[in-house]
N, C-alpha and C. Protein backbone atom coordinates (compact mmCIF):
# COMPACT_ATOMS: atom_id res chain seq x y z
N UNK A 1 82.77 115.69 130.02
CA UNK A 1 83.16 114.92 128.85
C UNK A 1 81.96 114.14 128.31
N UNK A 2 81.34 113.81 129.04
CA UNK A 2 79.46 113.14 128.62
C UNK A 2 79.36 113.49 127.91
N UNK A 3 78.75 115.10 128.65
CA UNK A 3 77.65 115.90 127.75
C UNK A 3 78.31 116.04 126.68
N UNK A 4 79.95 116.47 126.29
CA UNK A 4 80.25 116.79 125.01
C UNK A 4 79.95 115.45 124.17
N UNK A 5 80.47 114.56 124.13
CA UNK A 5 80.03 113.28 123.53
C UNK A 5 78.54 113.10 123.38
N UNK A 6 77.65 113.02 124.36
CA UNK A 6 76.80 112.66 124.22
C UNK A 6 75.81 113.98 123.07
N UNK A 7 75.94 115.16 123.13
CA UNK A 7 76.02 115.88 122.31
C UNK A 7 76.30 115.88 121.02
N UNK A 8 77.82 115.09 120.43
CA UNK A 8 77.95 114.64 119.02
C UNK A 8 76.93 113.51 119.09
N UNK A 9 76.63 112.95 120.10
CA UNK A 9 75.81 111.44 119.35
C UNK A 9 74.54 112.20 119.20
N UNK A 10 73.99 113.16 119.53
CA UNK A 10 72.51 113.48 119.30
C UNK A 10 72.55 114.38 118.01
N UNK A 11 73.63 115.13 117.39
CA UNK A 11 73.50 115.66 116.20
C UNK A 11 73.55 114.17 115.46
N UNK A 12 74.71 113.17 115.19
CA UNK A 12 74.24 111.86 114.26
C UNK A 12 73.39 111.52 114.31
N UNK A 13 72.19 111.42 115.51
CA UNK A 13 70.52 110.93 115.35
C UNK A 13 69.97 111.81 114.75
N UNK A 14 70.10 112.99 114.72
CA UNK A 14 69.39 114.02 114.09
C UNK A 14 69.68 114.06 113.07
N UNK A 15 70.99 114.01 112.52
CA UNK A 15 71.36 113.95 110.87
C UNK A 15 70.18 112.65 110.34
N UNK A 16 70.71 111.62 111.41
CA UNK A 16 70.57 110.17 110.54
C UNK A 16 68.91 110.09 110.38
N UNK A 17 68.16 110.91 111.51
CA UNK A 17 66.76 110.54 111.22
C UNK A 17 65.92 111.78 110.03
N UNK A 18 67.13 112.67 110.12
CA UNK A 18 66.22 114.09 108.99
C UNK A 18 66.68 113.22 107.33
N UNK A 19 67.89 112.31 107.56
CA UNK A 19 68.24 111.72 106.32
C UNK A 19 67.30 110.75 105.79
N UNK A 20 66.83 109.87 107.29
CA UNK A 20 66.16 109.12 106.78
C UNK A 20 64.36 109.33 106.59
N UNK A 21 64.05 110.79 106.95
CA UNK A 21 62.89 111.45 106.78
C UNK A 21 62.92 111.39 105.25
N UNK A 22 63.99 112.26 105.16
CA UNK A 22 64.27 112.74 103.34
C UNK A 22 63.88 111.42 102.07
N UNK A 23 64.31 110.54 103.04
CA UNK A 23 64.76 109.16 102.16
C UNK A 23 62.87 108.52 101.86
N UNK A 24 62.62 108.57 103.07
CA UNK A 24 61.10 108.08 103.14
C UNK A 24 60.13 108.90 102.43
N UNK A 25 60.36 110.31 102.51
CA UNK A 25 59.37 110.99 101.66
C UNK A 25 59.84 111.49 100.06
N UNK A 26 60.94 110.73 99.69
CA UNK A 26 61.45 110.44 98.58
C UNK A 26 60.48 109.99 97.34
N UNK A 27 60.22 109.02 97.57
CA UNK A 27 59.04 108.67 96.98
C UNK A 27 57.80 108.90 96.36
N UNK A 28 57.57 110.14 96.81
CA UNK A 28 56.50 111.06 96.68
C UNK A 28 56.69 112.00 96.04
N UNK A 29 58.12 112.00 95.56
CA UNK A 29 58.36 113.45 94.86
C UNK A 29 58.55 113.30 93.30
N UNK A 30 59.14 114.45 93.10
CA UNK A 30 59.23 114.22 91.33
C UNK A 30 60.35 114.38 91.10
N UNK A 31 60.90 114.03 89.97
CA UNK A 31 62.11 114.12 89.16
C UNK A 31 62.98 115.69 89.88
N UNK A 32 62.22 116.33 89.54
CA UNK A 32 62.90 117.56 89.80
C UNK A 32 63.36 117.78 91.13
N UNK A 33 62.27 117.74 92.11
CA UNK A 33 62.53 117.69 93.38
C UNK A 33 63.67 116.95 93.98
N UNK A 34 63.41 115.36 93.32
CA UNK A 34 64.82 114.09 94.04
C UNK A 34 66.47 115.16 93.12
N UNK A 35 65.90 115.76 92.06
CA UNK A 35 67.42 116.59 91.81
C UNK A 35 67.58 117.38 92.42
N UNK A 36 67.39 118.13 93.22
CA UNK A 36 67.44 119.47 94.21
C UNK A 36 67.84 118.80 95.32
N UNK A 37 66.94 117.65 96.03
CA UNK A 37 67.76 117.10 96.96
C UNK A 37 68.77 116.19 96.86
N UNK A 38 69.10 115.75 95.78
CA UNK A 38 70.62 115.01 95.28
C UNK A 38 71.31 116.19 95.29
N UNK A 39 71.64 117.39 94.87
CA UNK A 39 72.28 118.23 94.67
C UNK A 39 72.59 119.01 96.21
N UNK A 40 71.89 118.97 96.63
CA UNK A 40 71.78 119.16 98.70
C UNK A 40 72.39 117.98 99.06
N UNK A 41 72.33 117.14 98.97
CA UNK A 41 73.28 116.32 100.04
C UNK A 41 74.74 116.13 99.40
N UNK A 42 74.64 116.26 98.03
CA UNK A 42 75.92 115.73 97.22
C UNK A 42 76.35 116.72 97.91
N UNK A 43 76.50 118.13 98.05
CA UNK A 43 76.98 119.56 98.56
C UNK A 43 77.26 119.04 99.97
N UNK A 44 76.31 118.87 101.05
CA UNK A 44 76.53 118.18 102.34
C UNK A 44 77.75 117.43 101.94
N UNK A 45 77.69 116.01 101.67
CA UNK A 45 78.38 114.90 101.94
C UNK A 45 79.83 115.48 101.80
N UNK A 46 79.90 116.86 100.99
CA UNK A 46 81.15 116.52 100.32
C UNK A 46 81.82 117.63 101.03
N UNK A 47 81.02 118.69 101.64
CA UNK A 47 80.97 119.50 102.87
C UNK A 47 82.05 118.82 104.69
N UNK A 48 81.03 117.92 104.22
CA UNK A 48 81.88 116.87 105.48
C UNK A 48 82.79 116.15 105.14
N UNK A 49 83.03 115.80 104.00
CA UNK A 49 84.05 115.16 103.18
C UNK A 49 85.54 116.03 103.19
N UNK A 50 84.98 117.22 103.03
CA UNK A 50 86.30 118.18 103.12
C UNK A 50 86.59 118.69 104.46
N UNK A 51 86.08 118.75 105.38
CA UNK A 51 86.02 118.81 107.28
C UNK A 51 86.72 117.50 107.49
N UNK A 52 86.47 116.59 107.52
CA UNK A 52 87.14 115.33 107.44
C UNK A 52 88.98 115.42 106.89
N UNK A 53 89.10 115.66 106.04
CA UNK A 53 89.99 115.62 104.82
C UNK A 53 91.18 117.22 105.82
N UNK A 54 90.45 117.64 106.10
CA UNK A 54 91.21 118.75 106.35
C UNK A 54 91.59 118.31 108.17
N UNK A 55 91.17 117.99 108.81
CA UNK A 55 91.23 117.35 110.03
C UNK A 55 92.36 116.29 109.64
N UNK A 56 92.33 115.33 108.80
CA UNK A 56 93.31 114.48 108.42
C UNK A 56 94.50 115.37 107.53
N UNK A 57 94.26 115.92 106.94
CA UNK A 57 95.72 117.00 107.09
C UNK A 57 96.51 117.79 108.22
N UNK A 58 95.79 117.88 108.94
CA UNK A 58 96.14 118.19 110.13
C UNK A 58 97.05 117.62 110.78
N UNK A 59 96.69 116.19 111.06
CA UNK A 59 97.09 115.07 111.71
C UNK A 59 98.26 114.58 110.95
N UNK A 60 99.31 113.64 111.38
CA UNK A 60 100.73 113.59 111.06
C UNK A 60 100.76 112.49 109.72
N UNK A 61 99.36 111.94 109.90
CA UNK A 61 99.83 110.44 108.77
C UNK A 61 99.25 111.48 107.91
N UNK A 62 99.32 112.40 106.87
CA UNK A 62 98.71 112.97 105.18
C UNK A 62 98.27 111.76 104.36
N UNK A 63 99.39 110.60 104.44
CA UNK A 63 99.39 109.92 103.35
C UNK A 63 97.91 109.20 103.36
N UNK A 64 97.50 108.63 104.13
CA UNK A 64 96.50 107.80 104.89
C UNK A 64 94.91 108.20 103.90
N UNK A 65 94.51 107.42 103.68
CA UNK A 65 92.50 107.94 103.50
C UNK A 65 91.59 107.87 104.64
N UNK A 66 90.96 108.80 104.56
CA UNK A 66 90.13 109.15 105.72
C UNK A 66 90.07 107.73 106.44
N UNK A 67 89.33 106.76 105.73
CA UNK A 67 88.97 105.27 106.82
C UNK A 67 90.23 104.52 107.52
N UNK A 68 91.05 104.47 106.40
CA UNK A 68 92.97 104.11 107.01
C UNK A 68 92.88 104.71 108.24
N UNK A 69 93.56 106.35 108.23
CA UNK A 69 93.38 107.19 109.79
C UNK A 69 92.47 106.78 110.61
N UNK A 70 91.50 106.26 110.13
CA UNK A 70 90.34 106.27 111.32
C UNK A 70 90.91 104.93 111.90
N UNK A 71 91.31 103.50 111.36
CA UNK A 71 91.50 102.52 111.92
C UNK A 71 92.38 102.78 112.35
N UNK A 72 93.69 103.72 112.02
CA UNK A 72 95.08 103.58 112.31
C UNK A 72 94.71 104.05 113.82
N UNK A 73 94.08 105.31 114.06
CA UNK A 73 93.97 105.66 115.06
C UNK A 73 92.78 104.64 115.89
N UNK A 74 92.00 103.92 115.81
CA UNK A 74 91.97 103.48 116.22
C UNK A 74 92.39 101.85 116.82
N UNK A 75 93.03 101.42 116.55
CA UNK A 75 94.31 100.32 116.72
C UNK A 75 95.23 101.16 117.79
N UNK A 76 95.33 102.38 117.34
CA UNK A 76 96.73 102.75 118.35
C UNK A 76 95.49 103.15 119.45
N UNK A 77 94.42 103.35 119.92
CA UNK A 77 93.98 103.60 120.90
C UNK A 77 93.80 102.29 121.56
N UNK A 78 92.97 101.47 121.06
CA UNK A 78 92.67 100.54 121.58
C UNK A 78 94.13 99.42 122.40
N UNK A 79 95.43 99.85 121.46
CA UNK A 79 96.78 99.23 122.19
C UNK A 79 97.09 100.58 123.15
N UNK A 80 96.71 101.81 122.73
CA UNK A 80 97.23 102.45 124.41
C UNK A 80 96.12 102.38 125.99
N UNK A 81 94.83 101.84 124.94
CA UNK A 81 94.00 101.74 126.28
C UNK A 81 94.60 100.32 127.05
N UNK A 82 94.81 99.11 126.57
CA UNK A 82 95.14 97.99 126.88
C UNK A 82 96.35 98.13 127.82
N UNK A 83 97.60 99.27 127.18
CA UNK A 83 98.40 99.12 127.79
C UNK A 83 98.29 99.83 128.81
N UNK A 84 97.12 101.58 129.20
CA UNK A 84 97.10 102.06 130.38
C UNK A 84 96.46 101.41 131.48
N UNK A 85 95.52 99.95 130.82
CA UNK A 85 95.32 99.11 131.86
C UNK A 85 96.33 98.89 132.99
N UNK A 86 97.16 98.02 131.92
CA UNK A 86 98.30 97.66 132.60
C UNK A 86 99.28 98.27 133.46
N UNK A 87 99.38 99.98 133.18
CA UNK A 87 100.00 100.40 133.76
C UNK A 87 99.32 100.82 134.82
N UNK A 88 97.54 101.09 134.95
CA UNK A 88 97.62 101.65 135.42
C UNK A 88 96.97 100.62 137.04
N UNK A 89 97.15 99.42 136.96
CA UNK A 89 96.87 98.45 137.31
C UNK A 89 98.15 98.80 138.52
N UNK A 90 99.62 98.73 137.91
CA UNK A 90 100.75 99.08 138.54
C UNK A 90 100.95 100.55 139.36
N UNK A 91 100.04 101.38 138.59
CA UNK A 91 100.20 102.55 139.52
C UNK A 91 99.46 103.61 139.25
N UNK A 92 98.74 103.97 140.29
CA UNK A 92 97.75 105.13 139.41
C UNK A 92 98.56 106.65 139.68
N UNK A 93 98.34 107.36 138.15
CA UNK A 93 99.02 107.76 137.97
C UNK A 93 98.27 109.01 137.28
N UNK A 94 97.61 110.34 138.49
CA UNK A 94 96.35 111.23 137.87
C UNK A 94 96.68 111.58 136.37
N UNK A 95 98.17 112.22 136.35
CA UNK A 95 98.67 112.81 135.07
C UNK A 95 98.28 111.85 133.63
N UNK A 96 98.71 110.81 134.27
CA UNK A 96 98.90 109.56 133.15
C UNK A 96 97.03 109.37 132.67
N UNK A 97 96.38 109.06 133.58
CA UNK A 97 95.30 108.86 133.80
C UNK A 97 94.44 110.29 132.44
N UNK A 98 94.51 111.84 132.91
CA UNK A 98 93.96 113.10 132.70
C UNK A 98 94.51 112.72 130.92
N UNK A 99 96.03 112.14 130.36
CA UNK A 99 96.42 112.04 129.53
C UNK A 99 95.45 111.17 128.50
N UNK A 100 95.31 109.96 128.88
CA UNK A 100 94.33 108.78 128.54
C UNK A 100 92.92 109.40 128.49
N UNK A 101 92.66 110.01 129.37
CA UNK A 101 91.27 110.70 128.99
C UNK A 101 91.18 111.57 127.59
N UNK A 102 92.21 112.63 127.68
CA UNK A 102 92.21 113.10 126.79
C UNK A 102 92.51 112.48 125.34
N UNK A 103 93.12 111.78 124.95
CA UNK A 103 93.14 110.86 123.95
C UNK A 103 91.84 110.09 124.09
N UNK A 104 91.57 109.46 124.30
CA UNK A 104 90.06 108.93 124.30
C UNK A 104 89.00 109.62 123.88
N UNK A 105 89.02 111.25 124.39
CA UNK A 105 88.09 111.51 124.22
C UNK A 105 88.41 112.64 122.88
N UNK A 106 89.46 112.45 122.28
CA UNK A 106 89.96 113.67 120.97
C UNK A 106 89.93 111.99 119.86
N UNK A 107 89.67 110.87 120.29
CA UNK A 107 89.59 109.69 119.16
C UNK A 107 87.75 109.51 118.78
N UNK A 108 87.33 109.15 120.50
CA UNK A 108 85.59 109.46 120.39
C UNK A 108 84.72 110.69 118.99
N UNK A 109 85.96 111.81 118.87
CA UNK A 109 85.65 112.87 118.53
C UNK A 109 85.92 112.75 117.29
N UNK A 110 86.64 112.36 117.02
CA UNK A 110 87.21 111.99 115.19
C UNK A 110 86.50 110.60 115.02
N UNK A 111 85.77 110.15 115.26
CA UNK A 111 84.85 108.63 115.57
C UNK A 111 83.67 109.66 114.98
N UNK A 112 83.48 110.08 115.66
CA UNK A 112 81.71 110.81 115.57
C UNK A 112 81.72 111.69 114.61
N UNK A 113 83.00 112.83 114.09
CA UNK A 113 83.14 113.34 112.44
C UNK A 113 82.77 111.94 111.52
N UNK A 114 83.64 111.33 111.75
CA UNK A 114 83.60 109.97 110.57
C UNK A 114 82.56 109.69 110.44
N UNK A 115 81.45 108.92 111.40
CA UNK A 115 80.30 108.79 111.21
C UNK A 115 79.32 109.72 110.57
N UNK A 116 79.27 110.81 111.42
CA UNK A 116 78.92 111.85 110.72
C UNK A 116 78.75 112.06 108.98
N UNK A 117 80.12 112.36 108.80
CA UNK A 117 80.33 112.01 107.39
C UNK A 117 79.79 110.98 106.79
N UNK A 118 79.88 109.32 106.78
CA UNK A 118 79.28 108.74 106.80
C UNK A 118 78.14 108.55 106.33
N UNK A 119 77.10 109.22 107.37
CA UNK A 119 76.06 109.53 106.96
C UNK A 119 75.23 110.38 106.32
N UNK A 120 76.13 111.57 106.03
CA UNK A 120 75.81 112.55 104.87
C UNK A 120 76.75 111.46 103.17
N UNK A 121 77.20 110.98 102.97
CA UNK A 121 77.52 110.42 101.84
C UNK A 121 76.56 109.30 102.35
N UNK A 122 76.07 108.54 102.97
CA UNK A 122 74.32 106.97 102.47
C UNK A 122 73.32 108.50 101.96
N UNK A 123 73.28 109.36 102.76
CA UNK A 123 72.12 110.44 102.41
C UNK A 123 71.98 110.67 100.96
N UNK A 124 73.46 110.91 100.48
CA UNK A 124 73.54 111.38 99.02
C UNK A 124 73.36 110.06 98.22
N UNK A 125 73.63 109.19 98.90
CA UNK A 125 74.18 107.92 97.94
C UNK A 125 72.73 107.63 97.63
N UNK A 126 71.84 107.60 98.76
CA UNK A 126 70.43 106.90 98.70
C UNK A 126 69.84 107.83 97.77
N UNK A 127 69.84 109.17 97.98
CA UNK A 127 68.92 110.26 97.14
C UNK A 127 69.22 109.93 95.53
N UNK A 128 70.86 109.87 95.20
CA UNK A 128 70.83 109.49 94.62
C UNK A 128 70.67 108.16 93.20
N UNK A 129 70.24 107.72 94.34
CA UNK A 129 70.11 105.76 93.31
C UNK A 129 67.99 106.07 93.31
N UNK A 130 67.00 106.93 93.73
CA UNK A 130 66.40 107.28 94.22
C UNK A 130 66.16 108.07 92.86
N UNK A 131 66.89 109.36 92.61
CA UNK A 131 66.81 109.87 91.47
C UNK A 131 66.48 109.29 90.25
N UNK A 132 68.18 108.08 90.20
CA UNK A 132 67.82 107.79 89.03
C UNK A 132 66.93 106.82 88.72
N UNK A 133 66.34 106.23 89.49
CA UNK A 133 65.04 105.16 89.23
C UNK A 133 63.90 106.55 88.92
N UNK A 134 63.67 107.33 89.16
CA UNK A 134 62.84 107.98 88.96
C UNK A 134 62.91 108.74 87.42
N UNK A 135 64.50 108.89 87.18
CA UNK A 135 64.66 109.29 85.47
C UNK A 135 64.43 108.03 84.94
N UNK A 136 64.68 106.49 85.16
CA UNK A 136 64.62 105.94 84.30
C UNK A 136 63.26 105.74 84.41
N UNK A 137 62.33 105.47 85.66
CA UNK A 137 61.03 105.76 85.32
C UNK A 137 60.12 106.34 84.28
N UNK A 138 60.77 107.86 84.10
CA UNK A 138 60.27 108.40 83.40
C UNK A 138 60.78 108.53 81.78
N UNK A 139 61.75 107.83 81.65
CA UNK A 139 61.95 107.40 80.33
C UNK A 139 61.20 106.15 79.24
N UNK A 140 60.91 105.06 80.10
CA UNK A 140 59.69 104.22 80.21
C UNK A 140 58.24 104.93 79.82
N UNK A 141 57.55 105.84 80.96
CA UNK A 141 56.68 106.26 80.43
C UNK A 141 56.70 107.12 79.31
């Protein structure tokens, strides 16, 4: 269960540091270029936007927006972890126990999409505010 987790956390460093490569050598580019990569992440963000979206169709609340589900589910974890304390304080219980794992680790997992996502929409968001200083730049000159 680590390695799988620890696995989603090393693709978000990798997203978050190739995003924030992109972001840094932003600067250096031209009009045209910051549109090609606005148009690449807008595609990304919205890529994960719909992975997200479809994962939450899945799931029983529809009505909910992605961040809603994410708290909802997490509130109900954080009150079933509290309460398998308690129970399990009273009795250990492998089944109960293998159960709690598994929820924990299918919430960890919809935690690390979200983020994920997340960070492909700052990617787009940044490229894009990035862009347009660079059109209005060049309307100036």
């Amino acid at each position: 269960m680590a390695g799988a987790l620890s696995t989603q956390f090393e693709k978000i460093s990798d997203s978050a540091k190739t995003a924030n490569d992109k972001i840094k050598s932003a600067g250096d580019k031209t009009r045209d270029q910051l549109d090609a990569d606005v148009a690449s992440a807008r595609a990304k963000a919205s890529a994960a936007a719909d992975r997200l979206s479809e994962k939450a169709d899945a799931a029983e609340d529809k009505a909910s927006s992605r961040s809603q589900e994410v708290r909802r589910k997490w509130e109900a974890h954080v009150a079933e972890v509290k309460a398998n304390i308690e129970k399990k304080k009273a009795k250990h219980d492998v089944k109960e126990a293998e159960r709690s794992a598994k929820l924990a680790l299918a919430f960890a997992l919809d935690a690390i999409d979200f983020a994920q996502a997340a960070i492909d929409e700052a990617e787009y968001a940044a490229l894009d505010a990035l862009y347009a200083q660079a059109a209005a730049d060049s309307r100036v000159s």
